[in-house]
Protein backbone atom coordinates (compact mmCIF):
# COMPACT_ATOMS: atom_id res chain seq x y z
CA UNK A 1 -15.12 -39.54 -34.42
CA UNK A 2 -12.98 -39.99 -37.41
CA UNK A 3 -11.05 -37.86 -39.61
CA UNK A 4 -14.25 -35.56 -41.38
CA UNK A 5 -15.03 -34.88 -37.12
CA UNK A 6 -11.19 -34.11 -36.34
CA UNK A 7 -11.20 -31.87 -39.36
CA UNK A 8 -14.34 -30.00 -38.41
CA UNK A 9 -12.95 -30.20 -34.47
CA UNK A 10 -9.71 -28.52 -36.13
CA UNK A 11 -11.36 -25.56 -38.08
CA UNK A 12 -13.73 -24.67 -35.27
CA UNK A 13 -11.22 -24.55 -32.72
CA UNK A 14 -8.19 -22.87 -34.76
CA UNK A 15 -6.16 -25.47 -33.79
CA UNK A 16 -3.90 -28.64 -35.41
CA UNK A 17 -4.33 -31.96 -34.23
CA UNK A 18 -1.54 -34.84 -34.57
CA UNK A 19 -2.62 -38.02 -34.51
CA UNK A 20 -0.07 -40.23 -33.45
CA UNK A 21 0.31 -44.69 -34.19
CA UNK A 22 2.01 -47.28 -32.51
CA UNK A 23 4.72 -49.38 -33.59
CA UNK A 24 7.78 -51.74 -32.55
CA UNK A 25 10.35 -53.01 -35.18
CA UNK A 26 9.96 -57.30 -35.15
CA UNK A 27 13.39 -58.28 -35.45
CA UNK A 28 12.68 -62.09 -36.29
CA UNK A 29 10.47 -60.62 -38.82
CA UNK A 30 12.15 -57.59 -39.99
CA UNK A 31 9.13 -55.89 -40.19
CA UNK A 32 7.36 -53.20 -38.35
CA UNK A 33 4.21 -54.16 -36.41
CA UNK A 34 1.71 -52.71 -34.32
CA UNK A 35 2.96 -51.74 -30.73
CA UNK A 36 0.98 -52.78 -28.04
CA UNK A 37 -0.01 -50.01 -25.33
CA UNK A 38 -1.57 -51.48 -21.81
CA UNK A 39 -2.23 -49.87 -18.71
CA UNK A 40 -1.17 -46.10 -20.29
CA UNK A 41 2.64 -47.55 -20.75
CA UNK A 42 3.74 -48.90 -24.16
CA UNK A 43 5.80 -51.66 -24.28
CA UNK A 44 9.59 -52.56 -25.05
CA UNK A 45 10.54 -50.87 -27.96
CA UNK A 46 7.26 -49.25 -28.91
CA UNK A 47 7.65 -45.61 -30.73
CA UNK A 48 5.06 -43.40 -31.45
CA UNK A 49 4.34 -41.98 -34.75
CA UNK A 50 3.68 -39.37 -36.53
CA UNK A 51 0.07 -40.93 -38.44
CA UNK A 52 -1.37 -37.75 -39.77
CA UNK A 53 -1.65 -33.98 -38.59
CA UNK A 54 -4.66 -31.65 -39.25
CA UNK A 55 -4.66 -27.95 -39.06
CA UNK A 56 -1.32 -27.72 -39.54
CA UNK A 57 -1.78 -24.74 -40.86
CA UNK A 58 -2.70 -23.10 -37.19
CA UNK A 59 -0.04 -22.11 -34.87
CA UNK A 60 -1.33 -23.45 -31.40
CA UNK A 61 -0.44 -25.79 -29.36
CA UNK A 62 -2.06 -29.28 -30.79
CA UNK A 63 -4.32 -31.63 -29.55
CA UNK A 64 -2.83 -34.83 -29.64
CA UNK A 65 -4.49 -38.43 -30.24
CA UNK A 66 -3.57 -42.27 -30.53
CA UNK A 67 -4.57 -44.45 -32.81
CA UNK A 68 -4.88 -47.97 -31.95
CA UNK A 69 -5.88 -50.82 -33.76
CA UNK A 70 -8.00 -53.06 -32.04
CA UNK A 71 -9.49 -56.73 -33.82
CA UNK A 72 -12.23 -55.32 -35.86
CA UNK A 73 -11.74 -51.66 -35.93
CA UNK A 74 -10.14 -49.15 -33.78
CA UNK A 75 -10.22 -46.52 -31.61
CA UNK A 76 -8.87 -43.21 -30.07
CA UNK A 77 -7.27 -41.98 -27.24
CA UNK A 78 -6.37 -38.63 -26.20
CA UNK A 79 -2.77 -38.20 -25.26
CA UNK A 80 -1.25 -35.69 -22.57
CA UNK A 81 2.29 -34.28 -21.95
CA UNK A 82 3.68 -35.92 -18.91
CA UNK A 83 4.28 -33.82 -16.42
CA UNK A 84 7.74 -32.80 -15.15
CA UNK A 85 8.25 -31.89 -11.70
């Protein structure tokens, strides 16, 4: 879904969601650019960011999505803590 679904998602459940981008710096360009993410692990120098949050104003603990661009459009992903031993 996109934003008017992760709204709706939001209210009903009580709870924010963040919805996170990637991005690297291109130092030949000086620019920032899309990060790639493949197999689950970002590459050199990829960050994530902050895109957008929703439900911000609820005080749980968020569900958290990527963004990623693909050719013509893009998709989601849902992203999970890592876990510590």
């Amino acid at each position: 879904g996109g934003i008017p679904e992760q709204y709706a998602i939001s209210e009903i459940l009580q709870t924010p969601i963040i919805v996170y981008t990637a991005q690297k710096y291109n130092t030949l360009k000086k620019k920032i650019e899309n990060g790639k993410i493949r197999k689950n692990k970002a590459e050199k120098n990829v960050r994530l960011r902050v895109f957008q949050i929703i439900g911000d104003k609820y005080n749980k603990t968020p569900i958290t999505i990527l963004w990623k661009k693909l050719k013509r459009d893009g998709h989601y992903y849902s992203l999970c803590p890592k876990k510590i031993d």
